[in-house]
Protein backbone atom coordinates (compact mmCIF):
# COMPACT_ATOMS: atom_id res chain seq x y z
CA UNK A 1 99.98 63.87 127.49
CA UNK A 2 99.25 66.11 130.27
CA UNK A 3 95.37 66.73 131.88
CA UNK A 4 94.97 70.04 132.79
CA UNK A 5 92.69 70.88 135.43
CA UNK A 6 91.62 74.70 135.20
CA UNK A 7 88.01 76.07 136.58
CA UNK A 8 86.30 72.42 138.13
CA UNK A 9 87.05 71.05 134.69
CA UNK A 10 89.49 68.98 133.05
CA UNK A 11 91.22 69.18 129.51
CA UNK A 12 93.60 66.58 127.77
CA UNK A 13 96.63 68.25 125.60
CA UNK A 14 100.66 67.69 124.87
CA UNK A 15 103.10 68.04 127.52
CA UNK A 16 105.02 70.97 125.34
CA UNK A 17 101.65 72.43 125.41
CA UNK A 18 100.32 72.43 129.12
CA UNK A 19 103.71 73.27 130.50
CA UNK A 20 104.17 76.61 128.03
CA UNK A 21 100.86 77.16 129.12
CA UNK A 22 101.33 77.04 132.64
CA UNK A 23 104.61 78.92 132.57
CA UNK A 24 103.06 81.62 130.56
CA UNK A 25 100.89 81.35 133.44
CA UNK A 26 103.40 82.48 136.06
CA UNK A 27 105.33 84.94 134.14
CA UNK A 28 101.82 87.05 133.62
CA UNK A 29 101.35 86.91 137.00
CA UNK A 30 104.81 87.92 138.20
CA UNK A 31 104.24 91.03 136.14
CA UNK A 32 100.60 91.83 137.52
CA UNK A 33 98.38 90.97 134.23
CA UNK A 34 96.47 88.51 132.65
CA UNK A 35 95.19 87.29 129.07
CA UNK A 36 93.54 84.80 127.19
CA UNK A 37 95.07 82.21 125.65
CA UNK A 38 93.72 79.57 123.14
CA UNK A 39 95.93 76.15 123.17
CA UNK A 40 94.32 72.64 121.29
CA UNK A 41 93.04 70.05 123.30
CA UNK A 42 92.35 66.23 122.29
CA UNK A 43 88.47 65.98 123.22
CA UNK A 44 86.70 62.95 125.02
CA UNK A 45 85.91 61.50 121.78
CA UNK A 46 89.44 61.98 121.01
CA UNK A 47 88.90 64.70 118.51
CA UNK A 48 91.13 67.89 118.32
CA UNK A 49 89.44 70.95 119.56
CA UNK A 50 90.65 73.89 121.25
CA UNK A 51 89.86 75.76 124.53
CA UNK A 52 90.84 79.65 125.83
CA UNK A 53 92.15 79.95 128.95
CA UNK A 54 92.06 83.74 131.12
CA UNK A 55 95.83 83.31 132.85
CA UNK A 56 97.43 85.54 135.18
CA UNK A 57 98.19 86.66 138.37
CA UNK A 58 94.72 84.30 139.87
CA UNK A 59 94.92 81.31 137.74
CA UNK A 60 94.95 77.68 139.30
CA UNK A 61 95.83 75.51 137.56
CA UNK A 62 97.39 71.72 137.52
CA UNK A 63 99.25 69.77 134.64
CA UNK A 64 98.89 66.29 135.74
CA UNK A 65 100.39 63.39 133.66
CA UNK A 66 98.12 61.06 132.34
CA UNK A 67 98.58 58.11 129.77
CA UNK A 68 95.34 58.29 127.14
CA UNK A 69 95.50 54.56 125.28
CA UNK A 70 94.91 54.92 121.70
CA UNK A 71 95.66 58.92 121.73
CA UNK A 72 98.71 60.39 120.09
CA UNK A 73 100.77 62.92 121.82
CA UNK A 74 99.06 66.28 121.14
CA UNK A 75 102.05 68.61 119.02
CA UNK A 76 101.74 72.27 118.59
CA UNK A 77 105.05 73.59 117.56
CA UNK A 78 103.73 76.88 116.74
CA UNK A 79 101.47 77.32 120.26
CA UNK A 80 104.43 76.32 122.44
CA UNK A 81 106.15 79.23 120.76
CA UNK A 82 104.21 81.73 120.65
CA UNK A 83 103.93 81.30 124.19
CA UNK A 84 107.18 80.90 124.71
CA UNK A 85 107.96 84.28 122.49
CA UNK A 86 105.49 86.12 124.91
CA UNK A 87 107.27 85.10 128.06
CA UNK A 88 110.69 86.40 126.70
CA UNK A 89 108.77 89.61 125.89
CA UNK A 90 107.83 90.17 129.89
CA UNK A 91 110.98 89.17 131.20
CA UNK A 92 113.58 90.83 128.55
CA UNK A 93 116.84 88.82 129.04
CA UNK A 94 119.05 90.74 130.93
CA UNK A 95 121.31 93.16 128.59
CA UNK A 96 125.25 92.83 128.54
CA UNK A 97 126.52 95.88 131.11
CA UNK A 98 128.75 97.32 128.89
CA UNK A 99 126.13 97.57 126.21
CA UNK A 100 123.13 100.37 126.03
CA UNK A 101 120.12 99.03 124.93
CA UNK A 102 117.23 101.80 122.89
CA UNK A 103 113.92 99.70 123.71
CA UNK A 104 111.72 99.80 121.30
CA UNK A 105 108.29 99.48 123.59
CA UNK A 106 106.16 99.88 120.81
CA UNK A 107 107.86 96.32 119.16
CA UNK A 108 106.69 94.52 121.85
């Protein structure tokens, strides 16, 4: 589990989770923007809730590793890729040479 510590405050979530988060993070900010996001958290009670974080270009924030007895790793498959799917969309993989690429701006 990874704490993340974001605005003075501090939420619990999966590793998978906090580090897509965080390198979403960076690759809105190498490009200039920013959005919301909306990942789950475990709360104090050790219920699942959620939380939206603005990232981008001024975010601060810290992943720290923590060890929560009695909580089960936090899983979002389908966060960590949509994340993931959204970094690949600012930073387009870099095209063979030989090849001419048409892009589509409106697909992304």
């Amino acid at each position: 589990m990874k704490l993340l510590i974001y605005a003075g405050s501090e939420y619990l979530t999966g590793d998978d989770i906090a580090l897509a988060l965080v390198d979403y993070s960076q690759a809105l900010a190498s490009v200039g923007t920013a959005e919301s996001v909306e990942i789950p958290i475990r709360e104090k009670d050790g219920s699942a809730g959620s939380a939206v974080f603005l990232v981008g270009p001024s975010s601060q924030i810290v992943a720290k590793s923590t060890h929560e007895d009695g909580q089960d790793e936090l899983v979002d498959d389908v966060v960590v890729e949509r994340l993931r799917a959204r970094m690949r969309r600012l930073r387009p993989q870099p095209a063979d040479p030989g090849r001419m690429i048409d892009w589509d701006m409106d697909a992304l």
